[in-house]
PDB file of N, CA and C in Angstrom:
ATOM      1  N   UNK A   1       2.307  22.480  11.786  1.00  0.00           N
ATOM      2  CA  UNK A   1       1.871  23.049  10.532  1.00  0.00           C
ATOM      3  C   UNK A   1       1.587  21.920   9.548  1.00  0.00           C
ATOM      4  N   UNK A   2       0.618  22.043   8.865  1.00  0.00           N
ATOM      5  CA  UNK A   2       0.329  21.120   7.330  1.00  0.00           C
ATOM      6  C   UNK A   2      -0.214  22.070   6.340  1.00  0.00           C
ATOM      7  N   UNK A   3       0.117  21.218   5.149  1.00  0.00           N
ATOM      8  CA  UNK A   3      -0.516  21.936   3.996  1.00  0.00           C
ATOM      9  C   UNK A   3      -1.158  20.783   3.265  1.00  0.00           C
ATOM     10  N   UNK A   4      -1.927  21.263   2.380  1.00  0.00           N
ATOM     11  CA  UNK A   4      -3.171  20.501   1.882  1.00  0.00           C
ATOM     12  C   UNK A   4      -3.076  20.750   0.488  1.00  0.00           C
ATOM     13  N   UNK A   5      -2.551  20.174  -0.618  1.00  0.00           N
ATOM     14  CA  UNK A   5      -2.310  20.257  -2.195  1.00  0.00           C
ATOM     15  C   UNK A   5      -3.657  19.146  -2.943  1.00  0.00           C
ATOM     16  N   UNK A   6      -3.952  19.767  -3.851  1.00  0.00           N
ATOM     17  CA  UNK A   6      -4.367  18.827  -4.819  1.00  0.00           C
ATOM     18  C   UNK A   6      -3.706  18.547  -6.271  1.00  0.00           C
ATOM     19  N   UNK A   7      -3.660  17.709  -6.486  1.00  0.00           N
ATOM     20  CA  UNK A   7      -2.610  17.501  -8.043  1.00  0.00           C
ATOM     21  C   UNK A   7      -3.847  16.041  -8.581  1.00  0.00           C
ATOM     22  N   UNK A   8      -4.290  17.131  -9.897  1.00  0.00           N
ATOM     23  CA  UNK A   8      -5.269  16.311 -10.934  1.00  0.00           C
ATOM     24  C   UNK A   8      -6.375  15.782  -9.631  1.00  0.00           C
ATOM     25  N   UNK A   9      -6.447  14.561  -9.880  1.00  0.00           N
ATOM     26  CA  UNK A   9      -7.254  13.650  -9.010  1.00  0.00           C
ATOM     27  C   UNK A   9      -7.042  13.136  -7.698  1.00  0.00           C
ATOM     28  N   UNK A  10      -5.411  13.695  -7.216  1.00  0.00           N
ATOM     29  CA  UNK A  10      -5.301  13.002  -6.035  1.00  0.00           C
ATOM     30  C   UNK A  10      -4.719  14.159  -4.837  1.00  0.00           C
ATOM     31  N   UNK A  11      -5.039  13.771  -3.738  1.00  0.00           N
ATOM     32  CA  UNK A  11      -4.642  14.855  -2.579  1.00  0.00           C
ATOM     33  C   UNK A  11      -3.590  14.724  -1.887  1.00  0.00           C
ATOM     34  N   UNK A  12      -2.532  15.936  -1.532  1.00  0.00           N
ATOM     35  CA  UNK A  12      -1.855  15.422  -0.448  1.00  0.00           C
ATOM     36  C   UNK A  12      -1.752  15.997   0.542  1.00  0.00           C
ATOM     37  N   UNK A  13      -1.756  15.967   2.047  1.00  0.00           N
ATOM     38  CA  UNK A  13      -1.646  16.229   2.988  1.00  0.00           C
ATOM     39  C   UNK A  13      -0.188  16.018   3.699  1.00  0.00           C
ATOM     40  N   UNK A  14       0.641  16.949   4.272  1.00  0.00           N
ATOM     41  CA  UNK A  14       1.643  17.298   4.356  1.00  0.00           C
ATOM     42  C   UNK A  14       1.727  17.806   6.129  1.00  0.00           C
ATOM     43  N   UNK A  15       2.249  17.152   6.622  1.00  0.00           N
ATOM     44  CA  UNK A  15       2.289  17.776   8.517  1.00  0.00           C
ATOM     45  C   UNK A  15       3.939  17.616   8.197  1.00  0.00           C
ATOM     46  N   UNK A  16       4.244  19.206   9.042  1.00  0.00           N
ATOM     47  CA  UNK A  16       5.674  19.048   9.569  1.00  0.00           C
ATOM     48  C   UNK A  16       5.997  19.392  11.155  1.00  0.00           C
ATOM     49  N   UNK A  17       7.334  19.260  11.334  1.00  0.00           N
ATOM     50  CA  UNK A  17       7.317  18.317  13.101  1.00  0.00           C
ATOM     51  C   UNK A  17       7.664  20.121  13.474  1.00  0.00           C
ATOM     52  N   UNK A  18       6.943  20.595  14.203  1.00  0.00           N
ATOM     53  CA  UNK A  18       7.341  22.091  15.138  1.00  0.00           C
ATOM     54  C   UNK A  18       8.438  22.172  15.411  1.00  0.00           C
ATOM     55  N   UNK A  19       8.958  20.760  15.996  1.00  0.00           N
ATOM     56  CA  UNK A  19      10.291  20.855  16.911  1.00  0.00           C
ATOM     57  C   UNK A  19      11.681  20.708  16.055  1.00  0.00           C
ATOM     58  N   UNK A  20      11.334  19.977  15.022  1.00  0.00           N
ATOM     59  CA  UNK A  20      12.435  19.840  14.001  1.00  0.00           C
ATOM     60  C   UNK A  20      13.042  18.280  14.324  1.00  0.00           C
ATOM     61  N   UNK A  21      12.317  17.541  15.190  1.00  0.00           N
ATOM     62  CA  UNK A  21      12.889  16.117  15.858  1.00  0.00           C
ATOM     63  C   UNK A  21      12.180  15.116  15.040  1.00  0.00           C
ATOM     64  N   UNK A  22      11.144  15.019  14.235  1.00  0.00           N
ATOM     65  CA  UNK A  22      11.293  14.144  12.819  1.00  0.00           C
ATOM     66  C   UNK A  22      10.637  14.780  11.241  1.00  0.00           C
ATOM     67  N   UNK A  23      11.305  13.403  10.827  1.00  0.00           N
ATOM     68  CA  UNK A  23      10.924  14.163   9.263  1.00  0.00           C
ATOM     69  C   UNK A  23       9.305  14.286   8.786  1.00  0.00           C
ATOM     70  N   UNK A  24       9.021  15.330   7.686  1.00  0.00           N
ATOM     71  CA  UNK A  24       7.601  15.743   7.578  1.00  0.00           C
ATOM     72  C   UNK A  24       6.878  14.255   7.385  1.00  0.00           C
ATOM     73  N   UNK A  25       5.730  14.083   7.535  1.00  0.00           N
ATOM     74  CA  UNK A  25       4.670  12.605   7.324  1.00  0.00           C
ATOM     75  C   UNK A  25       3.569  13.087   6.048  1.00  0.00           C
ATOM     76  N   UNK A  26       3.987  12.686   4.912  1.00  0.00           N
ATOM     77  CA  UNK A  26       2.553  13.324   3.405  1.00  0.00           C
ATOM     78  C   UNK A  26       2.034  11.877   3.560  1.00  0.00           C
ATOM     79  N   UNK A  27       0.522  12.354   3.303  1.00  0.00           N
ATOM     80  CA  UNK A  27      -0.472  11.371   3.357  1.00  0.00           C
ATOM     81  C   UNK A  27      -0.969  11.876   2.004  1.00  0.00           C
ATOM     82  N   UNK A  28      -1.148  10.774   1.166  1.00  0.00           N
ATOM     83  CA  UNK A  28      -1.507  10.731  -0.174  1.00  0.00           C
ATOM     84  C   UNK A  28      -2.726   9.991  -0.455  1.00  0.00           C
ATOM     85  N   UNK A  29      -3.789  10.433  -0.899  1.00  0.00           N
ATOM     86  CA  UNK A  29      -5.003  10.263  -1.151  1.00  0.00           C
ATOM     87  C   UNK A  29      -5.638  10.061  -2.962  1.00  0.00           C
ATOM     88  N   UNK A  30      -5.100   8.801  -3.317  1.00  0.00           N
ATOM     89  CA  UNK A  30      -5.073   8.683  -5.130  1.00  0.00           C
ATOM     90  C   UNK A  30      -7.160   8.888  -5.307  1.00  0.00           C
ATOM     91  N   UNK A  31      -6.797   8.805  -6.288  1.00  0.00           N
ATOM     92  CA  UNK A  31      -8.456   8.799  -6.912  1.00  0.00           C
ATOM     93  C   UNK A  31      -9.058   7.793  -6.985  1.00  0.00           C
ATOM     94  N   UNK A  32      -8.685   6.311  -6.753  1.00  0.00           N
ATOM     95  CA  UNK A  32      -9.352   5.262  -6.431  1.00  0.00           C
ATOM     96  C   UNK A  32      -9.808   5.078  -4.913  1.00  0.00           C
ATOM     97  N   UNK A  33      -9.065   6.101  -4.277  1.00  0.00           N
ATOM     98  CA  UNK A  33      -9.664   6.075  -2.533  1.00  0.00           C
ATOM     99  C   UNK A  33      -8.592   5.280  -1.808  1.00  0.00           C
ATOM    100  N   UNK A  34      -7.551   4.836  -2.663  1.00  0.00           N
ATOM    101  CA  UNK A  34      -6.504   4.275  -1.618  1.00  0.00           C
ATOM    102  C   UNK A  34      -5.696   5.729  -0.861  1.00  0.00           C
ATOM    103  N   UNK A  35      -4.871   5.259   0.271  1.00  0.00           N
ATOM    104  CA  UNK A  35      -4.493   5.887   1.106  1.00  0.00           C
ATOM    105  C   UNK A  35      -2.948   5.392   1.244  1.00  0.00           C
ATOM    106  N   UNK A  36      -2.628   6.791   1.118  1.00  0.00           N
ATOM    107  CA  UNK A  36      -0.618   6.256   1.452  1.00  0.00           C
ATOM    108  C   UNK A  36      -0.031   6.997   2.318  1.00  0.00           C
ATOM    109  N   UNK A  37       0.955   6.890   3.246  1.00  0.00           N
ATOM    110  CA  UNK A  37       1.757   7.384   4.225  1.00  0.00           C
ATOM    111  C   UNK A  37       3.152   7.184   3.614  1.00  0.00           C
ATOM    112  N   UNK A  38       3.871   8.827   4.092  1.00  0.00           N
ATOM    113  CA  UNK A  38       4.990   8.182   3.724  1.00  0.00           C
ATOM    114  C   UNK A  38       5.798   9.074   4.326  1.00  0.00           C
ATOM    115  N   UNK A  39       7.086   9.169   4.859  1.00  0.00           N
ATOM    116  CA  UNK A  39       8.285   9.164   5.429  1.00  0.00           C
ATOM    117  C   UNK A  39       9.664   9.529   5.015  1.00  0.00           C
ATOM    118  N   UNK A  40      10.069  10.342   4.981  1.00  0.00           N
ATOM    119  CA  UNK A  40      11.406   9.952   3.933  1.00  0.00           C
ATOM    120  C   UNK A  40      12.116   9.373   5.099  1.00  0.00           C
ATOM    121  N   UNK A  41      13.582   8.789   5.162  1.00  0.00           N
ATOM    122  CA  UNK A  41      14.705   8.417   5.582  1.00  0.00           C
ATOM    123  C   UNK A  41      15.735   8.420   5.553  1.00  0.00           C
ATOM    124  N   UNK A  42      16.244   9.474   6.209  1.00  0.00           N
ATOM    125  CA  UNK A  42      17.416   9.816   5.359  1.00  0.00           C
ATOM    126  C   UNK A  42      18.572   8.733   5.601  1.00  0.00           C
ATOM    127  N   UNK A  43      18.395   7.542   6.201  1.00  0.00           N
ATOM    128  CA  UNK A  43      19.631   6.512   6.261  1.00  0.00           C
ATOM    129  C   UNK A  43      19.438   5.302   5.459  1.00  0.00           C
ATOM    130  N   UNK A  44      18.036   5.060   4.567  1.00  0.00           N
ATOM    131  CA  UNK A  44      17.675   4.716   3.376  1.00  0.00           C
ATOM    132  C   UNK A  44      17.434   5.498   1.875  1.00  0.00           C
ATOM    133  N   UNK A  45      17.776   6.756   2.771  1.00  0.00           N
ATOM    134  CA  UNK A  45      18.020   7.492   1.470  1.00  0.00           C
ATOM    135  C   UNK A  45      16.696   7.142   0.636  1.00  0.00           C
ATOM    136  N   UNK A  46      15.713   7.158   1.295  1.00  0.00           N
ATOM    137  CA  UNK A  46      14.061   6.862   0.007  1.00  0.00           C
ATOM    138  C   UNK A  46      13.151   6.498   1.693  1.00  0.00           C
ATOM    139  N   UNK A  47      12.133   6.548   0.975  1.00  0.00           N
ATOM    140  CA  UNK A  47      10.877   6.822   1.926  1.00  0.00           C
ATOM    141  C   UNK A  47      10.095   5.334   2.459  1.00  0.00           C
ATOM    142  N   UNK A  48       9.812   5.463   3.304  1.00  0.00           N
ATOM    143  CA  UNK A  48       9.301   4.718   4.473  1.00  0.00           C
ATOM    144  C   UNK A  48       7.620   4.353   4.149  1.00  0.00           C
ATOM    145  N   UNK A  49       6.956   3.500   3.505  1.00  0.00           N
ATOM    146  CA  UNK A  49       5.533   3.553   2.749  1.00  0.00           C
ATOM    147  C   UNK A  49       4.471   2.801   3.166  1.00  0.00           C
ATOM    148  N   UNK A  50       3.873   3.300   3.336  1.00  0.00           N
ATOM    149  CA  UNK A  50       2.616   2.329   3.886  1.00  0.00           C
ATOM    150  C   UNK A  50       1.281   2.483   3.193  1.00  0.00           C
ATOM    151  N   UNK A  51       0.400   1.772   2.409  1.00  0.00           N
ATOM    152  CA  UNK A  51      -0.711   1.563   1.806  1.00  0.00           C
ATOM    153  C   UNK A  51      -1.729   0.852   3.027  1.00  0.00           C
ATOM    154  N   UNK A  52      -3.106   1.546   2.581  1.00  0.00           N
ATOM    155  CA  UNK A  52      -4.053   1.162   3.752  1.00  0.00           C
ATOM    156  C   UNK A  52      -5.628   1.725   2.545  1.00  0.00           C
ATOM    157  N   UNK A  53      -6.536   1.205   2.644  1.00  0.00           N
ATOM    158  CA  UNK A  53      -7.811   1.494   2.047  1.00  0.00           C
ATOM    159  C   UNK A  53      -8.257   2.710   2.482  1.00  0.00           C
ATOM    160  N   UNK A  54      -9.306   3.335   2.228  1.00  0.00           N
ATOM    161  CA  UNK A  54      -9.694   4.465   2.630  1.00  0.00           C
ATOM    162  C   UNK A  54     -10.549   4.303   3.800  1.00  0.00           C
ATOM    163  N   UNK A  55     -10.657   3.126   3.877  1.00  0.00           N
ATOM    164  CA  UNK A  55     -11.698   2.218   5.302  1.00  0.00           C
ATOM    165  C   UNK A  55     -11.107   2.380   6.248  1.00  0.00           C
ATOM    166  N   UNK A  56     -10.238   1.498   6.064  1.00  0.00           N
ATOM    167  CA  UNK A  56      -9.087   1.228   7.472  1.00  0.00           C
ATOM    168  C   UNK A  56      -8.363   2.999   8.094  1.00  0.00           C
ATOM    169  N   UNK A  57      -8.560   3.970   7.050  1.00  0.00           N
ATOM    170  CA  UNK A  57      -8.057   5.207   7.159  1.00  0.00           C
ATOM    171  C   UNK A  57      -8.591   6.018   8.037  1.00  0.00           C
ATOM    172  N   UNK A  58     -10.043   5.778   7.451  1.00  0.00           N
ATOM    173  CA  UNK A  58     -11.295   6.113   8.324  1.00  0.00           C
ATOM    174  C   UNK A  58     -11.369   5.695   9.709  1.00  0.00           C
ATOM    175  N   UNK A  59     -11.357   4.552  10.201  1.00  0.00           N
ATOM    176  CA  UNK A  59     -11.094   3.612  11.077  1.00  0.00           C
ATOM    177  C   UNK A  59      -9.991   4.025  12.168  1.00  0.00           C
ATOM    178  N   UNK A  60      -9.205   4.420  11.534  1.00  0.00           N
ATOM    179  CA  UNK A  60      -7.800   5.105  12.522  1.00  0.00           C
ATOM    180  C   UNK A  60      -8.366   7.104  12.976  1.00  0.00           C
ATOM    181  N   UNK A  61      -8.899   7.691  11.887  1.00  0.00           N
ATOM    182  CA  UNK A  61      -9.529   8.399  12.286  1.00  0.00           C
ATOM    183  C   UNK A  61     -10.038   8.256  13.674  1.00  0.00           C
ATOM    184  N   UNK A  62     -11.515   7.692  12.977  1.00  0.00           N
ATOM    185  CA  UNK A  62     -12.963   6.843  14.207  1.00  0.00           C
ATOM    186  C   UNK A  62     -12.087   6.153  15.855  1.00  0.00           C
ATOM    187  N   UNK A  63     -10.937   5.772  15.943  1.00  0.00           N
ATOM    188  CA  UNK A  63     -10.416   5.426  16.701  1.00  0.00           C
ATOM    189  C   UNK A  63      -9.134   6.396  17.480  1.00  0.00           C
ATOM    190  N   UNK A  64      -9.074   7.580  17.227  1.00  0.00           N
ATOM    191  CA  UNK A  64      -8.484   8.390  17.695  1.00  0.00           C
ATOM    192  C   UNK A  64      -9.158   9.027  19.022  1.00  0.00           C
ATOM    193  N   UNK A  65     -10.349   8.944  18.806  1.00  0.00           N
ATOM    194  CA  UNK A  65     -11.151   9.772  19.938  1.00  0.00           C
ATOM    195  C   UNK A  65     -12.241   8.424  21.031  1.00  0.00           C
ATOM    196  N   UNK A  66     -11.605   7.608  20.955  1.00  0.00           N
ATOM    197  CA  UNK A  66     -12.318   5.963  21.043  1.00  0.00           C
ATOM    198  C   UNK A  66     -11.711   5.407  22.376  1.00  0.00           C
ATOM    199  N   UNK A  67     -12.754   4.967  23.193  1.00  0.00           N
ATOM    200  CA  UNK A  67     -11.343   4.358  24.309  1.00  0.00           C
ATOM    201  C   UNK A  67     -11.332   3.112  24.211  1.00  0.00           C
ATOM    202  N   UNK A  68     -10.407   1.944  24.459  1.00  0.00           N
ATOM    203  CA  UNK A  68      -9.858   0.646  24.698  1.00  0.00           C
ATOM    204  C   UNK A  68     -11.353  -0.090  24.261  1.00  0.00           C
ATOM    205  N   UNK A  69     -11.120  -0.606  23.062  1.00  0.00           N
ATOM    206  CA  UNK A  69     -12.423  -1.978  22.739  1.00  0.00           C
ATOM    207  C   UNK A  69     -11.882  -2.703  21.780  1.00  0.00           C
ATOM    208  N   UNK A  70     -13.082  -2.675  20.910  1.00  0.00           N
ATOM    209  CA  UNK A  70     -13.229  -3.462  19.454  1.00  0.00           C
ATOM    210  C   UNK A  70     -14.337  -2.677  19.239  1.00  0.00           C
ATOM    211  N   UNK A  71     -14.361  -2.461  18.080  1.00  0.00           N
ATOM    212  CA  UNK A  71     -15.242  -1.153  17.379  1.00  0.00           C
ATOM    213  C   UNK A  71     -15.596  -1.742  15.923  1.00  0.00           C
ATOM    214  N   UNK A  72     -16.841  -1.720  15.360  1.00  0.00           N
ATOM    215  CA  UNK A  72     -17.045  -1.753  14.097  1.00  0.00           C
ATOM    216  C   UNK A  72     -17.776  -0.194  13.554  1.00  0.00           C
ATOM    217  N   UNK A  73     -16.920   0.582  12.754  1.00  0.00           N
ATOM    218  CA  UNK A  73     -17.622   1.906  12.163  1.00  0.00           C
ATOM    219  C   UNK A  73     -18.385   1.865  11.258  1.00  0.00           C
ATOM    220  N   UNK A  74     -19.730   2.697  11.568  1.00  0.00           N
ATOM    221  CA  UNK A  74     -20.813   2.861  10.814  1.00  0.00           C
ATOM    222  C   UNK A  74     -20.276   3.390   9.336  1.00  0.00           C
ATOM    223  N   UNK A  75     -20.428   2.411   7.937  1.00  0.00           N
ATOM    224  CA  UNK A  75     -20.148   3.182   6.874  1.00  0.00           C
ATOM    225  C   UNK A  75     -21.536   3.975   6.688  1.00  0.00           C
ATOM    226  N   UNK A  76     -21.031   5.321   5.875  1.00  0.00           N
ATOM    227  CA  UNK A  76     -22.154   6.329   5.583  1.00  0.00           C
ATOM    228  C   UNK A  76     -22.013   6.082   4.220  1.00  0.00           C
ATOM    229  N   UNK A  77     -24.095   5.898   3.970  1.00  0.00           N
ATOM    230  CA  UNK A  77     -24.241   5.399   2.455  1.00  0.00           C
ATOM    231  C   UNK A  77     -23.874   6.897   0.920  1.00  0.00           C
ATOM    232  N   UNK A  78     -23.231   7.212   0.226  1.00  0.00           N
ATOM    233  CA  UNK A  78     -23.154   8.142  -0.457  1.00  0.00           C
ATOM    234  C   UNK A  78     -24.442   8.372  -1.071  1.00  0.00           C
ATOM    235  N   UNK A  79     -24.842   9.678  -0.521  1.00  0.00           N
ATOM    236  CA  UNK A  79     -26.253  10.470  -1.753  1.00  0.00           C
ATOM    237  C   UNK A  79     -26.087  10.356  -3.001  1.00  0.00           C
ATOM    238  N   UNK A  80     -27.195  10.212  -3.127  1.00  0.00           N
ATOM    239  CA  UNK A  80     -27.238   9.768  -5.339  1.00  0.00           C
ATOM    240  C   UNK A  80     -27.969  11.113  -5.773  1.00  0.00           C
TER     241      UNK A  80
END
């Protein structure tokens, strides 16, 4: 299951585990296009964080369905 929130300018995306064997993963999407992952922990008691561009985001996307290389992804130019 996930859920999909928007708050003001930024998005979050929310997956939780079926089985109950780890904690939920929110992917946070700010309005500058950066990209965040995050984790809680409950033996740090605070969350587990990772920052990545909206490129490299894309990129992990583009490489999900990709077999064994080196890949450069086509950026798509935005309509004016």
């Amino acid at each position: 299951m996930f859920t999909v929130e928007f708050e003001s300018e930024d998005t979050i995306i929310t997956t939780l585990d079926d089985t109950g064997n780890h904690e939920d993963v929110e992917l946070l999407i700010d309005s500058e296009g950066e990209v965040w992952i995050r984790q809680f922990d409950e033996e740090l008691n605070g969350y587990d964080l990772i920052s990545m561009s909206r490129n490299q985001f894309l990129d992990i996307l583009a490489a999900w369905n990709s077999g064994e290389g080196s890949y450069y992804r086509q950026q798509k130019r935005k309509a004016v």
